[in-house]
PDB file of N, CA and C in Angstrom:
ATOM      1  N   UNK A   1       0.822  -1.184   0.000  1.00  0.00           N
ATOM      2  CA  UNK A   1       0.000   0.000   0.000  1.00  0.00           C
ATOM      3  C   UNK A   1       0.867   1.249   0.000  1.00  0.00           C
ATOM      4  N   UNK A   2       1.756   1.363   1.052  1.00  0.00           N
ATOM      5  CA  UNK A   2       2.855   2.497   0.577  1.00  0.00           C
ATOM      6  C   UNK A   2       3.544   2.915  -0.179  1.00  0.00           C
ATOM      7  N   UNK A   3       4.058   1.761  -1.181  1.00  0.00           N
ATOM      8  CA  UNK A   3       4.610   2.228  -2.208  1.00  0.00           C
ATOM      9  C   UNK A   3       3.643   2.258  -3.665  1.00  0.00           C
ATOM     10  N   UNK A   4       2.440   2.590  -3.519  1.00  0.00           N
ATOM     11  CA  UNK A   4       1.614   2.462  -4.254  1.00  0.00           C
ATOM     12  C   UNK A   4       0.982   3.843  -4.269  1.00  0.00           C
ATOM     13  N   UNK A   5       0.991   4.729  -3.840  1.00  0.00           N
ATOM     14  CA  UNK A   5       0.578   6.177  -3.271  1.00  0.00           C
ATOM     15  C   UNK A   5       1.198   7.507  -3.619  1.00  0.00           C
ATOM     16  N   UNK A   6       1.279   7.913  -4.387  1.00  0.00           N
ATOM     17  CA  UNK A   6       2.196   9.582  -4.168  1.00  0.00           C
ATOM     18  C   UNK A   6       2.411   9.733  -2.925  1.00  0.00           C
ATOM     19  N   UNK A   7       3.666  10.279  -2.495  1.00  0.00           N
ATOM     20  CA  UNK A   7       3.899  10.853  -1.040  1.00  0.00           C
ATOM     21  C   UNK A   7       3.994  11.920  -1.083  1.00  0.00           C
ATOM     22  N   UNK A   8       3.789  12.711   0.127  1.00  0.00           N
ATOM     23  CA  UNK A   8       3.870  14.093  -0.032  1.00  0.00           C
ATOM     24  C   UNK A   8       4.953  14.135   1.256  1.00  0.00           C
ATOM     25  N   UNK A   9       5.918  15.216   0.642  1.00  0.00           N
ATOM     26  CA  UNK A   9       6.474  15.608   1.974  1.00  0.00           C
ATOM     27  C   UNK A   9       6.484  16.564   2.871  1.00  0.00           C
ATOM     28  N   UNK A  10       6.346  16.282   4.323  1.00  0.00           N
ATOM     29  CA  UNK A  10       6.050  17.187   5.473  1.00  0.00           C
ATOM     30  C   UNK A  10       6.620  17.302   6.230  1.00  0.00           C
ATOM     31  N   UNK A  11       6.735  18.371   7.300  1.00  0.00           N
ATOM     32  CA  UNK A  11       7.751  18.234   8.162  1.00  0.00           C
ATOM     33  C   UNK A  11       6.887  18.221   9.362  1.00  0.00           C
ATOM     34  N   UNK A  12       7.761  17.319  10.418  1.00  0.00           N
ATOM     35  CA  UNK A  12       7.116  17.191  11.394  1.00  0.00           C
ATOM     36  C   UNK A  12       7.749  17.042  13.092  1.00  0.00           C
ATOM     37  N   UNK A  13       7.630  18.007  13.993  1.00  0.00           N
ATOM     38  CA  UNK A  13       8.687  18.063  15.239  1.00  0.00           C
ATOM     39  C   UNK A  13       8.259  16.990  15.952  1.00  0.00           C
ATOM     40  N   UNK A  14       9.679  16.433  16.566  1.00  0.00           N
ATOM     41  CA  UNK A  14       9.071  15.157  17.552  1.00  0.00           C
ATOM     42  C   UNK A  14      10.421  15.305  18.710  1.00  0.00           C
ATOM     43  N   UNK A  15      10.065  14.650  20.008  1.00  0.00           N
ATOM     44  CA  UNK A  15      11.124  15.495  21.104  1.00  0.00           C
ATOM     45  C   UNK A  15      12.369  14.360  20.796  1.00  0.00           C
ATOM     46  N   UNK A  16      13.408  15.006  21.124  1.00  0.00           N
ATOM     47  CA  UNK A  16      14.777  14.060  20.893  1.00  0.00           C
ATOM     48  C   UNK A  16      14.631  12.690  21.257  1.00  0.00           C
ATOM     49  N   UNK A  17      13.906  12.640  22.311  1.00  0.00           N
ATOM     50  CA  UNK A  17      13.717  11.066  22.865  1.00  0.00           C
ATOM     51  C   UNK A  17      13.292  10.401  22.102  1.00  0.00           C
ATOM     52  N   UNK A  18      11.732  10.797  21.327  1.00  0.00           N
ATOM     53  CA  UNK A  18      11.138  10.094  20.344  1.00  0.00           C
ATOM     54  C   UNK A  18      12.375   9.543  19.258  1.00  0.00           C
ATOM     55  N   UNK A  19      13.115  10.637  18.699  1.00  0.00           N
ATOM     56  CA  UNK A  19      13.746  10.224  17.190  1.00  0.00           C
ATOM     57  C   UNK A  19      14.410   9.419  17.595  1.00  0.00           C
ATOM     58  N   UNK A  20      15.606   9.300  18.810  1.00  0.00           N
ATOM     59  CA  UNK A  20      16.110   8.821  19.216  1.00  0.00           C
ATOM     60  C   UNK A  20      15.829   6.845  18.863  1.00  0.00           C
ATOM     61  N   UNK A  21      14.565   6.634  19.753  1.00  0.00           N
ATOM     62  CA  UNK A  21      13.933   6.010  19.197  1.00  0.00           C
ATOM     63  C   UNK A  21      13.717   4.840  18.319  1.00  0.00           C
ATOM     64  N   UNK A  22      13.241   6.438  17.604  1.00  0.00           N
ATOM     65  CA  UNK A  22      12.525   6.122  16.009  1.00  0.00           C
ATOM     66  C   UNK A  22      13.908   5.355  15.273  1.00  0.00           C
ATOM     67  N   UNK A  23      14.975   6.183  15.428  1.00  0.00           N
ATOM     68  CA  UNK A  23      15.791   6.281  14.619  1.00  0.00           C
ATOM     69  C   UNK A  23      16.482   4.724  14.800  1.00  0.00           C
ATOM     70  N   UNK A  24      16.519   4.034  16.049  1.00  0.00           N
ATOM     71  CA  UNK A  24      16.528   2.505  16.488  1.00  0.00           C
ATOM     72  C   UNK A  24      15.845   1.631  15.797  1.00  0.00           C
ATOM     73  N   UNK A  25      14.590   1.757  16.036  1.00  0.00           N
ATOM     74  CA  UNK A  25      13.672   0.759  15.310  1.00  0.00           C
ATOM     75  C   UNK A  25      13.870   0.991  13.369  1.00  0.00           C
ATOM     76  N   UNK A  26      13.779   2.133  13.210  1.00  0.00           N
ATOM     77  CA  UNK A  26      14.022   2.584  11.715  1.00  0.00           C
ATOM     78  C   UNK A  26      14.815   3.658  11.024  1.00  0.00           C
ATOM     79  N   UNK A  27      15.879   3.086  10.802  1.00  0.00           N
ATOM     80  CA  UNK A  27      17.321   3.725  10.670  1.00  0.00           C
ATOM     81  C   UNK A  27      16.859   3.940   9.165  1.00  0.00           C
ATOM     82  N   UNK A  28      17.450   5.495   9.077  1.00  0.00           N
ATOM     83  CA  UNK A  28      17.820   5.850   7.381  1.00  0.00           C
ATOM     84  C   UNK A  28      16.688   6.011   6.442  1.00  0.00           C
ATOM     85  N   UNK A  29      16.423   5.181   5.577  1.00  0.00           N
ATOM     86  CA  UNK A  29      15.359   5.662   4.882  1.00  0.00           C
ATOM     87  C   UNK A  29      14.460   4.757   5.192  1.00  0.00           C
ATOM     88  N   UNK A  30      14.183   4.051   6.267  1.00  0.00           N
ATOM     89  CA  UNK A  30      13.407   3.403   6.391  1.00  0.00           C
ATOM     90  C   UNK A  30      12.334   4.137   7.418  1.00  0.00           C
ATOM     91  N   UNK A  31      12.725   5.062   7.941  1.00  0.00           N
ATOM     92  CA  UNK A  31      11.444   6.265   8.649  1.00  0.00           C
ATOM     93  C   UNK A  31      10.289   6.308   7.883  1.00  0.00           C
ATOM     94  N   UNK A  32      10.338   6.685   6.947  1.00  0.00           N
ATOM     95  CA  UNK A  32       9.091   7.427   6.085  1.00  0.00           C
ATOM     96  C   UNK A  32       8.141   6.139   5.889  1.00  0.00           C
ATOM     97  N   UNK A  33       8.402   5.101   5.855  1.00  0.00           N
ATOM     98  CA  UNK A  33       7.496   3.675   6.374  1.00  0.00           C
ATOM     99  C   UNK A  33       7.016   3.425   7.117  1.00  0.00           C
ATOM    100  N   UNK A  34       7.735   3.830   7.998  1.00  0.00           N
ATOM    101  CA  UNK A  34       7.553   3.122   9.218  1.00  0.00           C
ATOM    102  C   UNK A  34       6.864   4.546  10.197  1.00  0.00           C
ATOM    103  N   UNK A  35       6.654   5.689  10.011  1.00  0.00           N
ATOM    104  CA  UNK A  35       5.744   6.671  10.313  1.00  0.00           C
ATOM    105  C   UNK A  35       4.648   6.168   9.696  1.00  0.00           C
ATOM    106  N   UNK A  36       4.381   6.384   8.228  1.00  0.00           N
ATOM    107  CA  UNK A  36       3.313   5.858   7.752  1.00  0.00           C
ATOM    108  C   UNK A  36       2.910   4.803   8.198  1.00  0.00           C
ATOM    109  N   UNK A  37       3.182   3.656   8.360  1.00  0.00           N
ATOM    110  CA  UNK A  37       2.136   2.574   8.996  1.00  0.00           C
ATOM    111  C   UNK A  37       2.141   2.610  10.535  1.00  0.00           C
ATOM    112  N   UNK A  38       2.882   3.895  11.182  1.00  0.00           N
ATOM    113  CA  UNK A  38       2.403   3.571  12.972  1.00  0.00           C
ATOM    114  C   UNK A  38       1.193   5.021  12.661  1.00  0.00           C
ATOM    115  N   UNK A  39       1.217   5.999  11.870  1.00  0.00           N
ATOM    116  CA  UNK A  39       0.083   6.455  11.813  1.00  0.00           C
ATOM    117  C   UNK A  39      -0.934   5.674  11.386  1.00  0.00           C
ATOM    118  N   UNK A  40      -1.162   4.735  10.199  1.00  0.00           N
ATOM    119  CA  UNK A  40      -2.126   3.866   9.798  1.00  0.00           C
ATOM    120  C   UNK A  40      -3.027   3.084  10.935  1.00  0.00           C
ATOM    121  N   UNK A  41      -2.313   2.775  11.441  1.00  0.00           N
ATOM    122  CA  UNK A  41      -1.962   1.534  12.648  1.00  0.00           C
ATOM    123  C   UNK A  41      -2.867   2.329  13.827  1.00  0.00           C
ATOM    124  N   UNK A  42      -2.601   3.364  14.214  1.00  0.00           N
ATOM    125  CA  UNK A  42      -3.204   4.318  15.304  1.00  0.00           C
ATOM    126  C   UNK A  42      -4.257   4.867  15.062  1.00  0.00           C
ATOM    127  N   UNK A  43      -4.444   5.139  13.385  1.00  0.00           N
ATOM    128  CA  UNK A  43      -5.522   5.628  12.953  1.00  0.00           C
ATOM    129  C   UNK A  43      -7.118   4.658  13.093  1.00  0.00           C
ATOM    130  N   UNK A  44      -6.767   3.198  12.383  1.00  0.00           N
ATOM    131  CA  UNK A  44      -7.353   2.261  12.464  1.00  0.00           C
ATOM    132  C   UNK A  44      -7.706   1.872  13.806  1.00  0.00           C
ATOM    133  N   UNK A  45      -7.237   2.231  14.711  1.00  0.00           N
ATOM    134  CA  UNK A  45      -7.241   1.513  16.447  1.00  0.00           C
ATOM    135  C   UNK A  45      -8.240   2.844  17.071  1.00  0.00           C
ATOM    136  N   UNK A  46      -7.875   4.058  16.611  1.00  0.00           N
ATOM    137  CA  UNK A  46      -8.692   4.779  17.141  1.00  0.00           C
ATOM    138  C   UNK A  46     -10.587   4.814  16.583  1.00  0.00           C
ATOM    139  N   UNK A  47     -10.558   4.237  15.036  1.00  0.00           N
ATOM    140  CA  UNK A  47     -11.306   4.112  14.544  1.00  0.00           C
ATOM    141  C   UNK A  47     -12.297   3.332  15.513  1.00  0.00           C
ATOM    142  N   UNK A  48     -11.708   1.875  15.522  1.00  0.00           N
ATOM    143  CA  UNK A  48     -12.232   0.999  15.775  1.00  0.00           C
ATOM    144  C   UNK A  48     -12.475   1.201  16.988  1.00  0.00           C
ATOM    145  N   UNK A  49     -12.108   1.969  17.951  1.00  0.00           N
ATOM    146  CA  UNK A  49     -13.033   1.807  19.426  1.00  0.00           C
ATOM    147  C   UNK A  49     -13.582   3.002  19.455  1.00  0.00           C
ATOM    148  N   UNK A  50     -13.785   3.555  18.393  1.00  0.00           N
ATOM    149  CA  UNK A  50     -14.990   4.772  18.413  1.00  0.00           C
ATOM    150  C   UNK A  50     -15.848   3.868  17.579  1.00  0.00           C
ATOM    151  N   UNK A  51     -16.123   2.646  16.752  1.00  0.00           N
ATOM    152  CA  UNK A  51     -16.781   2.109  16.269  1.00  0.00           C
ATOM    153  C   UNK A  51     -17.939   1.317  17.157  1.00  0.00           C
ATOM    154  N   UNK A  52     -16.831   0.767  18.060  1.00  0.00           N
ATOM    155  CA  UNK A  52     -17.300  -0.391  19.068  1.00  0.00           C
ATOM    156  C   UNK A  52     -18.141   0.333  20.221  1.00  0.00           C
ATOM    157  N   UNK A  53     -17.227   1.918  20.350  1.00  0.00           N
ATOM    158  CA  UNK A  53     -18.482   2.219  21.177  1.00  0.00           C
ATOM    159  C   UNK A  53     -19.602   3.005  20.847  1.00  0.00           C
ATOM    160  N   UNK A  54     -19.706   3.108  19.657  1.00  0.00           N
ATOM    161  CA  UNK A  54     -20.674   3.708  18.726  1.00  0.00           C
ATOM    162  C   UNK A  54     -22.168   2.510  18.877  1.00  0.00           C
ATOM    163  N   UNK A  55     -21.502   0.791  18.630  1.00  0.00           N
ATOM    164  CA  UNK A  55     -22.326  -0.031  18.646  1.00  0.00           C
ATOM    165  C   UNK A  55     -22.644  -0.600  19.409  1.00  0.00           C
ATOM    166  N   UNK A  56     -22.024  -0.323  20.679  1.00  0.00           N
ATOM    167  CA  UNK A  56     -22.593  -0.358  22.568  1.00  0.00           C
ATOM    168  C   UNK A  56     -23.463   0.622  22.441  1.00  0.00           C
ATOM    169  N   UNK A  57     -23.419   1.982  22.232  1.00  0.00           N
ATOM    170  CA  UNK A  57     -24.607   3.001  22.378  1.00  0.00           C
ATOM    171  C   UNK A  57     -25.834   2.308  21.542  1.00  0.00           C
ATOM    172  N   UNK A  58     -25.183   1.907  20.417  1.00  0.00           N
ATOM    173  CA  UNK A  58     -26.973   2.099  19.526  1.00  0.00           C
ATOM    174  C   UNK A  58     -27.436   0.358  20.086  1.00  0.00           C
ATOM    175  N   UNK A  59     -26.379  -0.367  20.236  1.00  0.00           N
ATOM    176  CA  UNK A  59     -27.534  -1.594  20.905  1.00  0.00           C
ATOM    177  C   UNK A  59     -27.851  -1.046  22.206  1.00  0.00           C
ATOM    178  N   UNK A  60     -27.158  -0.354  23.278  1.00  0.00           N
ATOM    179  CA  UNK A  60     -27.939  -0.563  24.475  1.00  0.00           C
ATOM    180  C   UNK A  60     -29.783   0.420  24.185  1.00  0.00           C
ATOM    181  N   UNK A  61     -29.480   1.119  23.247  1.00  0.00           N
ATOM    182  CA  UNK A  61     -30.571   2.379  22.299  1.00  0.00           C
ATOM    183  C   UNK A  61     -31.234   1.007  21.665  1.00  0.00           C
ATOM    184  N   UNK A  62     -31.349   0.522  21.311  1.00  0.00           N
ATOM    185  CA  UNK A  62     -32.078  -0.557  20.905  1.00  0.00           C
ATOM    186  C   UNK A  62     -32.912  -1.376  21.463  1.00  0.00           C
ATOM    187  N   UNK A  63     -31.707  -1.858  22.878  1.00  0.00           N
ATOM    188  CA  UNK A  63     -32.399  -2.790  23.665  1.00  0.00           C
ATOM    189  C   UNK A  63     -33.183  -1.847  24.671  1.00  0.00           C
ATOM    190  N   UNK A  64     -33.476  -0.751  24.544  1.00  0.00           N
ATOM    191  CA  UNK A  64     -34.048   0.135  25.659  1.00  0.00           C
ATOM    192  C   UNK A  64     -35.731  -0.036  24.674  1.00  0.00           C
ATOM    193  N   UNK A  65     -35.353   0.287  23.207  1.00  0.00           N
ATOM    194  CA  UNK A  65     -37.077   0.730  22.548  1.00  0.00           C
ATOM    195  C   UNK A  65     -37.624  -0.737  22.168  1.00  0.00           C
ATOM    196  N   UNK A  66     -36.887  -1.850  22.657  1.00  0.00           N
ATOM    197  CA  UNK A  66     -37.297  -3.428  22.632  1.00  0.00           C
ATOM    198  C   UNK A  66     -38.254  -3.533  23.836  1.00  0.00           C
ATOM    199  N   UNK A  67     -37.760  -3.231  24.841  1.00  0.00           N
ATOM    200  CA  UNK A  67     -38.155  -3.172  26.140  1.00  0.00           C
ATOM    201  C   UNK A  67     -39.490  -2.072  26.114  1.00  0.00           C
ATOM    202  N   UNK A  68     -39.261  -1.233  25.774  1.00  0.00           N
ATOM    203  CA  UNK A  68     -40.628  -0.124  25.458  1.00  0.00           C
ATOM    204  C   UNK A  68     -41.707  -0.974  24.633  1.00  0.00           C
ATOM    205  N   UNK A  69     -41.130  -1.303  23.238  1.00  0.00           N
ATOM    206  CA  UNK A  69     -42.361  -1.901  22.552  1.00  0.00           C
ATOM    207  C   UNK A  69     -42.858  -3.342  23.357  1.00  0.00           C
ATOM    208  N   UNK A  70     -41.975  -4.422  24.019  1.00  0.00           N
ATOM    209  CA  UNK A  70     -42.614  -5.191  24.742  1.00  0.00           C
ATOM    210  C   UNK A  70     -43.749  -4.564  25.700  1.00  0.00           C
ATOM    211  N   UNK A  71     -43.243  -3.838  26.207  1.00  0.00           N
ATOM    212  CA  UNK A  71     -44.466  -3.293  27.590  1.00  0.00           C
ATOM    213  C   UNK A  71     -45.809  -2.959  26.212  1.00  0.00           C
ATOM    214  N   UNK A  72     -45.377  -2.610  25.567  1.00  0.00           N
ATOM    215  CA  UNK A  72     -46.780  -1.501  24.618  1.00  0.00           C
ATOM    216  C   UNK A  72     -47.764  -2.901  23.999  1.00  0.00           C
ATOM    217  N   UNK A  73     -46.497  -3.789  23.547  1.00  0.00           N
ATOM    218  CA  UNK A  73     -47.596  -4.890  23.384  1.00  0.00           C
ATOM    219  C   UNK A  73     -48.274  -5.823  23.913  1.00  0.00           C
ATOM    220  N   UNK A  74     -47.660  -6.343  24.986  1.00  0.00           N
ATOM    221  CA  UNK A  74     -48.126  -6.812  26.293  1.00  0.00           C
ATOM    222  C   UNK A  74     -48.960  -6.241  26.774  1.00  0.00           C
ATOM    223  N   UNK A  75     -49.863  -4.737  26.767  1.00  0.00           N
ATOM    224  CA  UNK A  75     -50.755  -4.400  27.085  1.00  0.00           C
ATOM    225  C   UNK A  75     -51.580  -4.621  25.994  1.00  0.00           C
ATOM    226  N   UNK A  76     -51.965  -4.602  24.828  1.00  0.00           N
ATOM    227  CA  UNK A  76     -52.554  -4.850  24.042  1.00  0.00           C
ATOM    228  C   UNK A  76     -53.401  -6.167  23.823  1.00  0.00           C
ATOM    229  N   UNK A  77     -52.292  -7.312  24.488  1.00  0.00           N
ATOM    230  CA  UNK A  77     -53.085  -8.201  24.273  1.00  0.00           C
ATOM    231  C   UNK A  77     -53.776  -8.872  25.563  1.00  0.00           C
ATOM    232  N   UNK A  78     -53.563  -8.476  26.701  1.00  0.00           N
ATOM    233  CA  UNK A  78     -54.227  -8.790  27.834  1.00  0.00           C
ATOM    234  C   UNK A  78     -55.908  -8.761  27.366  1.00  0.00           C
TER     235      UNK A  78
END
């Protein structure tokens, strides 16, 4: 997927400790990869538990107007 993309280049400050780092795990030209997929990576993770709790809200929202229409019909048929 990365090398499949136009890149654009940006600049971006990070504290000495970070590059420090960075520069361990991904020496030389291997940064610009390896940013790109820990942003990917973080992006997707943040996604996904704003997803998950998107679909805790709308089921517990669900199971609340389940519970409403039971009572509504349960009176109906008494």
């Amino acid at each position: 997927m990365y090398n499949k993309v136009k890149s654009v280049r940006i600049n971006v400050s990070l504290p000495e400790d970070v590059l420090k780092v960075l520069s361990r795990e991904a020496p030389g030209r291997q940064r610009s990869r390896f940013i790109c997929e820990a942003v990917l990576s973080l992006i997707k993770e943040k996604r996904d538990t704003r997803l998950a709790r998107d679909y805790r809200q709308a089921a517990a929202e669900i199971r609340r107007i389940n519970q409403e229409m039971e009572g509504a019909i349960s009176d109906g048929l008494d």
